[in-house]
C-alpha atoms as a PDB file:
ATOM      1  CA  UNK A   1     -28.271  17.060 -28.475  1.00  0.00           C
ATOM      2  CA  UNK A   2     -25.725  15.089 -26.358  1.00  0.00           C
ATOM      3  CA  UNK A   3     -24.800  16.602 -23.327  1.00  0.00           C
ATOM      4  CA  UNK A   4     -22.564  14.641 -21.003  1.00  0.00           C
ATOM      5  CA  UNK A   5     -23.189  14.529 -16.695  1.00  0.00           C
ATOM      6  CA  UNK A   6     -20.358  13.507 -14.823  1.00  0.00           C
ATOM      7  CA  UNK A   7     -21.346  11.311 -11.356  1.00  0.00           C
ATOM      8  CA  UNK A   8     -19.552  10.563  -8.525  1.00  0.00           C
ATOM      9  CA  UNK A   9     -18.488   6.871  -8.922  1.00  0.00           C
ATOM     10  CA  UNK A  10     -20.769   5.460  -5.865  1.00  0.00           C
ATOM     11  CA  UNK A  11     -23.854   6.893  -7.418  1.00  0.00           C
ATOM     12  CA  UNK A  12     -23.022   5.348 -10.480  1.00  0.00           C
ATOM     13  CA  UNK A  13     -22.360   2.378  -9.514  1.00  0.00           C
ATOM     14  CA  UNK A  14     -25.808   2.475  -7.693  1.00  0.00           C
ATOM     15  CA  UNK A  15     -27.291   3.028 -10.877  1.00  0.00           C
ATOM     16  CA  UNK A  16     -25.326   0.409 -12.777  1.00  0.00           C
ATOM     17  CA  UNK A  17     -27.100  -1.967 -10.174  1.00  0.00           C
ATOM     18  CA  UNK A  18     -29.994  -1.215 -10.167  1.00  0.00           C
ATOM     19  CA  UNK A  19     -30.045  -1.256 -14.088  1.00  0.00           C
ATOM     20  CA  UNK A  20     -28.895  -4.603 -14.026  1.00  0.00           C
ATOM     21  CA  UNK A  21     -31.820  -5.764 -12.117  1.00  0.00           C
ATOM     22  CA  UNK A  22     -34.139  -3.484 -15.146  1.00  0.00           C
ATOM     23  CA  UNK A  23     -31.915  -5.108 -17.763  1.00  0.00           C
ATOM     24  CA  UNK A  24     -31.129  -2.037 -18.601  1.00  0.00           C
ATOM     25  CA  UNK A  25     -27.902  -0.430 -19.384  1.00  0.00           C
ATOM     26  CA  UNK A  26     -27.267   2.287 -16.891  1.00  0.00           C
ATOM     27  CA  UNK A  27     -28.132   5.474 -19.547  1.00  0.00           C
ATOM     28  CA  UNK A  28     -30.848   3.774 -20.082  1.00  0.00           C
ATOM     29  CA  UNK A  29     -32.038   3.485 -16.436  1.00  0.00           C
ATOM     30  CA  UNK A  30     -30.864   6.534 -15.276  1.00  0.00           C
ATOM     31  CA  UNK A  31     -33.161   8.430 -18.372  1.00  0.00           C
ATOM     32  CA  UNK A  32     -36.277   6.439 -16.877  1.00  0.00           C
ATOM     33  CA  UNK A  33     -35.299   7.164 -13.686  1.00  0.00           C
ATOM     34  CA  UNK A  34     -34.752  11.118 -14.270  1.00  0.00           C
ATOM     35  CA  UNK A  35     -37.991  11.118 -16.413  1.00  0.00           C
ATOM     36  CA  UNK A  36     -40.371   9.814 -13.486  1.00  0.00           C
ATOM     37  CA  UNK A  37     -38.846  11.840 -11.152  1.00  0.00           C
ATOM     38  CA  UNK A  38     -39.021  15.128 -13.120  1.00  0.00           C
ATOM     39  CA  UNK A  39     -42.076  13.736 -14.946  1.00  0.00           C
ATOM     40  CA  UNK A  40     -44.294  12.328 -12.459  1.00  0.00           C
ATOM     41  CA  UNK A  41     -47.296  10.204 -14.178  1.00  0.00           C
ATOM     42  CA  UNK A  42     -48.974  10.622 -10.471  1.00  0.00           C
ATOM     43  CA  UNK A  43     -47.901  13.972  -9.310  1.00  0.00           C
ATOM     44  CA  UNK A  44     -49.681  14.110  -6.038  1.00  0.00           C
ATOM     45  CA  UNK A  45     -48.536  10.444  -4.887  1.00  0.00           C
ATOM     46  CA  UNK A  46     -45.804   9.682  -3.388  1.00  0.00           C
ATOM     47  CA  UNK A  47     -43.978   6.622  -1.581  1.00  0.00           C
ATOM     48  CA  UNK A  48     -43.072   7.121   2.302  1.00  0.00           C
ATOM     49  CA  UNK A  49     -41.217   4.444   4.001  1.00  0.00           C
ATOM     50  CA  UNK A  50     -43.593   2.786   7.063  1.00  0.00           C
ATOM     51  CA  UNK A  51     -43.293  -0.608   9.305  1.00  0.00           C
ATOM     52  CA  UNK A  52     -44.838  -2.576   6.559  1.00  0.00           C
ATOM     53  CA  UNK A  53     -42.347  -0.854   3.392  1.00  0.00           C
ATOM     54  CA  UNK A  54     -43.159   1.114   0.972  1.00  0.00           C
ATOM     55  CA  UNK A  55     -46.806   3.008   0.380  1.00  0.00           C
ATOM     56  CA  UNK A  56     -48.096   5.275  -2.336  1.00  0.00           C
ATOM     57  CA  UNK A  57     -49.586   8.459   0.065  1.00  0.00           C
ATOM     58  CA  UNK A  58     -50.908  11.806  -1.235  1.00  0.00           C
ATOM     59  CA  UNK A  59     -47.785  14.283  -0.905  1.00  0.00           C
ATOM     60  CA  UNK A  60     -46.959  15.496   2.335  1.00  0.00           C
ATOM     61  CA  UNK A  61     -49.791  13.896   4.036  1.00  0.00           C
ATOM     62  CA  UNK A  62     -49.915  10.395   5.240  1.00  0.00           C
ATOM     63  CA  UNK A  63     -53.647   9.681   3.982  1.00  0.00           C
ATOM     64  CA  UNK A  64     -52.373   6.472   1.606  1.00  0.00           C
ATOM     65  CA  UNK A  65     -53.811   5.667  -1.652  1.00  0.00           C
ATOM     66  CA  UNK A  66     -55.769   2.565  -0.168  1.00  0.00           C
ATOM     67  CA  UNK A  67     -57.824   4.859   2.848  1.00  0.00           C
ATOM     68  CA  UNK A  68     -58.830   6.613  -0.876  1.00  0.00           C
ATOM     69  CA  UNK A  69     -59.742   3.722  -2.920  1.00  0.00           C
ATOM     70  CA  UNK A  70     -61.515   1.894   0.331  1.00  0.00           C
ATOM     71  CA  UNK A  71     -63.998   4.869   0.582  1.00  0.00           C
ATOM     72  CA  UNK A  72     -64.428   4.692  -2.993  1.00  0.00           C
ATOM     73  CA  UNK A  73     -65.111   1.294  -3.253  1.00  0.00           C
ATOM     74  CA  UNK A  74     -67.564   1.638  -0.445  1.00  0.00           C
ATOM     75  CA  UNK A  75     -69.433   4.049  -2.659  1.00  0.00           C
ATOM     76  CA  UNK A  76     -68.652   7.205  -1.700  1.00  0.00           C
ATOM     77  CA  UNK A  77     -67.778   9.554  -5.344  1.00  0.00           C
ATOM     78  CA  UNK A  78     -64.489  11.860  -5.333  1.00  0.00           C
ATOM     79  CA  UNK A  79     -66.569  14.769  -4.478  1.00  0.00           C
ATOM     80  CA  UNK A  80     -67.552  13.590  -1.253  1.00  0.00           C
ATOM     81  CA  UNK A  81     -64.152  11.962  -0.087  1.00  0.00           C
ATOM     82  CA  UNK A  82     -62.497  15.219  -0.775  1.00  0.00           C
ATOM     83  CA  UNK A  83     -65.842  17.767   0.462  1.00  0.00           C
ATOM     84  CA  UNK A  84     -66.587  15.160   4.004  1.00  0.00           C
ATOM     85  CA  UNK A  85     -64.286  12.492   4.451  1.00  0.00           C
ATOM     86  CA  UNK A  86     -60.946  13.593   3.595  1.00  0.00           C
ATOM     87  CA  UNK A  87     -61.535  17.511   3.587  1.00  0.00           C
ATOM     88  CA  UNK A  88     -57.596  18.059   3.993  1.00  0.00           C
ATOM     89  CA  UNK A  89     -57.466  16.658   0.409  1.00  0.00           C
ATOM     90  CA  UNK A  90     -58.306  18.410  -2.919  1.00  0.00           C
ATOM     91  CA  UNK A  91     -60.397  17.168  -5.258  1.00  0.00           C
ATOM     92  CA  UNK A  92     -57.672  16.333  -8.250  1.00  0.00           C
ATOM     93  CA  UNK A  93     -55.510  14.864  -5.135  1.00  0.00           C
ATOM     94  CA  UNK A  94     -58.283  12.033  -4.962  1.00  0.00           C
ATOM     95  CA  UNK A  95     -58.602  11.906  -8.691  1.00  0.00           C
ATOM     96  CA  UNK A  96     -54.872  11.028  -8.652  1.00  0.00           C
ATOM     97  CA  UNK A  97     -54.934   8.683  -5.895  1.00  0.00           C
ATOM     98  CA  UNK A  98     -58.073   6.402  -8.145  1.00  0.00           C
ATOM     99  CA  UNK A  99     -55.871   6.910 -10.891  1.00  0.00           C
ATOM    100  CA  UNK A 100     -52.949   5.318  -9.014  1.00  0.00           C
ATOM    101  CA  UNK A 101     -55.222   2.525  -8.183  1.00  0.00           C
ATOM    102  CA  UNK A 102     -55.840   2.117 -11.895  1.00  0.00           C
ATOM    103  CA  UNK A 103     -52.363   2.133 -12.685  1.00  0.00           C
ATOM    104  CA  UNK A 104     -51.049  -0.285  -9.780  1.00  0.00           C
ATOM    105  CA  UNK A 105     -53.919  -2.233  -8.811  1.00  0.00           C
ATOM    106  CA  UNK A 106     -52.727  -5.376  -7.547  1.00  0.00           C
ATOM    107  CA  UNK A 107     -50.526  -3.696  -5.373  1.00  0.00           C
ATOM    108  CA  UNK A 108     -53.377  -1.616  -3.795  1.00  0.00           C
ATOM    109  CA  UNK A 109     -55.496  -4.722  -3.388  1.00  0.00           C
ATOM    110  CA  UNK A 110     -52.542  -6.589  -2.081  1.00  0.00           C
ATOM    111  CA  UNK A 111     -52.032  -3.540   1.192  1.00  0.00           C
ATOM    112  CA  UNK A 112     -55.969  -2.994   1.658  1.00  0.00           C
ATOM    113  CA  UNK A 113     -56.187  -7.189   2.347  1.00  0.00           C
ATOM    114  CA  UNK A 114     -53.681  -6.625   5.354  1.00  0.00           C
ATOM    115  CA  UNK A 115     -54.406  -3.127   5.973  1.00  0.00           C
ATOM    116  CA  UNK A 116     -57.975  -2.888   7.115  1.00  0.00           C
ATOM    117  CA  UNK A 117     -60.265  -3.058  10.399  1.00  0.00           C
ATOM    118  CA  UNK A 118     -60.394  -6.969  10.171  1.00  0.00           C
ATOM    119  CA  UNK A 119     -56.922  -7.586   9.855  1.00  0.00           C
ATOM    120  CA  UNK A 120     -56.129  -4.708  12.496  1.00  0.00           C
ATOM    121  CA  UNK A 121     -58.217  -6.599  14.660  1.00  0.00           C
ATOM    122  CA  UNK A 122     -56.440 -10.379  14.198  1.00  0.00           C
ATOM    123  CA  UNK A 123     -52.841  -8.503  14.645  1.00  0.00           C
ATOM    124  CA  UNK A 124     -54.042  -7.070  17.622  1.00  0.00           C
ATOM    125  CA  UNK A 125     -55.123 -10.340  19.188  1.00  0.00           C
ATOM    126  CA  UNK A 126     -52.079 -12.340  18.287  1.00  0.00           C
ATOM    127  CA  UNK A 127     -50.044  -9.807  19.684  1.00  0.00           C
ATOM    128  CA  UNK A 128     -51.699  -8.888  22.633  1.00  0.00           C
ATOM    129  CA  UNK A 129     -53.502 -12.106  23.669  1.00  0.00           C
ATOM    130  CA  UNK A 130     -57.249 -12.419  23.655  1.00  0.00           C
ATOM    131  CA  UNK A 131     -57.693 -11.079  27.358  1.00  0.00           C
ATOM    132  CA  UNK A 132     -55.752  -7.714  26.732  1.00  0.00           C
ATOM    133  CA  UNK A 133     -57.161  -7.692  23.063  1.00  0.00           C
ATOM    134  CA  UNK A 134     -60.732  -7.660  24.195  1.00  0.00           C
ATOM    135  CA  UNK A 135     -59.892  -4.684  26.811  1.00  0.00           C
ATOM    136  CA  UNK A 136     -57.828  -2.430  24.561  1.00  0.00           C
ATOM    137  CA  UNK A 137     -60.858  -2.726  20.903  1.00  0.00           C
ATOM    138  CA  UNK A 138     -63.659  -2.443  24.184  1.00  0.00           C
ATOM    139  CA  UNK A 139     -65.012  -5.409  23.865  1.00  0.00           C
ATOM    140  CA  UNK A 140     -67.495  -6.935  26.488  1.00  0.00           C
END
């Protein structure tokens, strides 16, 4: 069945961009497009806009995808992220987050290097200088 949309020419021409950069042609972009949005493979994730760009989150919370797989990968099983750590979170919420991680790994790896204590830390003293740095984490 072909069934024809009609789109105001600045959103198609958004999509006929965007297509090019897919090497798509724009149906065929716009079909993906439309199918991931209505079709989620990760239906509690989403992608919120912060200082460092994009990052997968849990819907309408801002607990990201890398706080989940961190506790994870320090040990802790699904059960107890959602039960003690993350108790705002159900259970299939974390099981969707790990699956994200599965799906999109590199990424995850790639915003837990810069987003953890350690590198918190090494921004703060760059930014701050060592004096200020050593007052604001209490340090002695």
């Amino acid at each position: 069945m072909d069934t024809t949309i009609t789109l105001p020419q600045n959103l198609f021409e958004e999509i006929a961009k965007r297509a090019i950069e897919y090497q798509q042609s724009p149906e065929q972009f716009a079909i993906a497009f439309l199918a991931a949005q209505l079709f989620p493979q990760h239906p509690y994730v989403e992608m919120i806009k912060g200082a460092g760009g994009l990052r997968p989150v849990i819907k309408h919370t801002r607990t990201g995808v890398d706080a989940i797989v961190g506790y994870s990968l320090a040990g802790y099983s699904p059960q107890q992220i959602a039960d003690e750590i993350l108790p705002h979170l159900k259970l299939a919420e974390v099981y969707d987050a790990l699956s994200y991680y599965e799906d999109h790994q590199t990424e995850i790896d790639q915003l837990m290097a810069v987003n953890n204590p350690q590198a918190w830390q090494t921004r703060i003293r760059q930014e701050m200088g060592a004096e200020d740095a050593k007052i604001f984490l209490g340090e002695d």
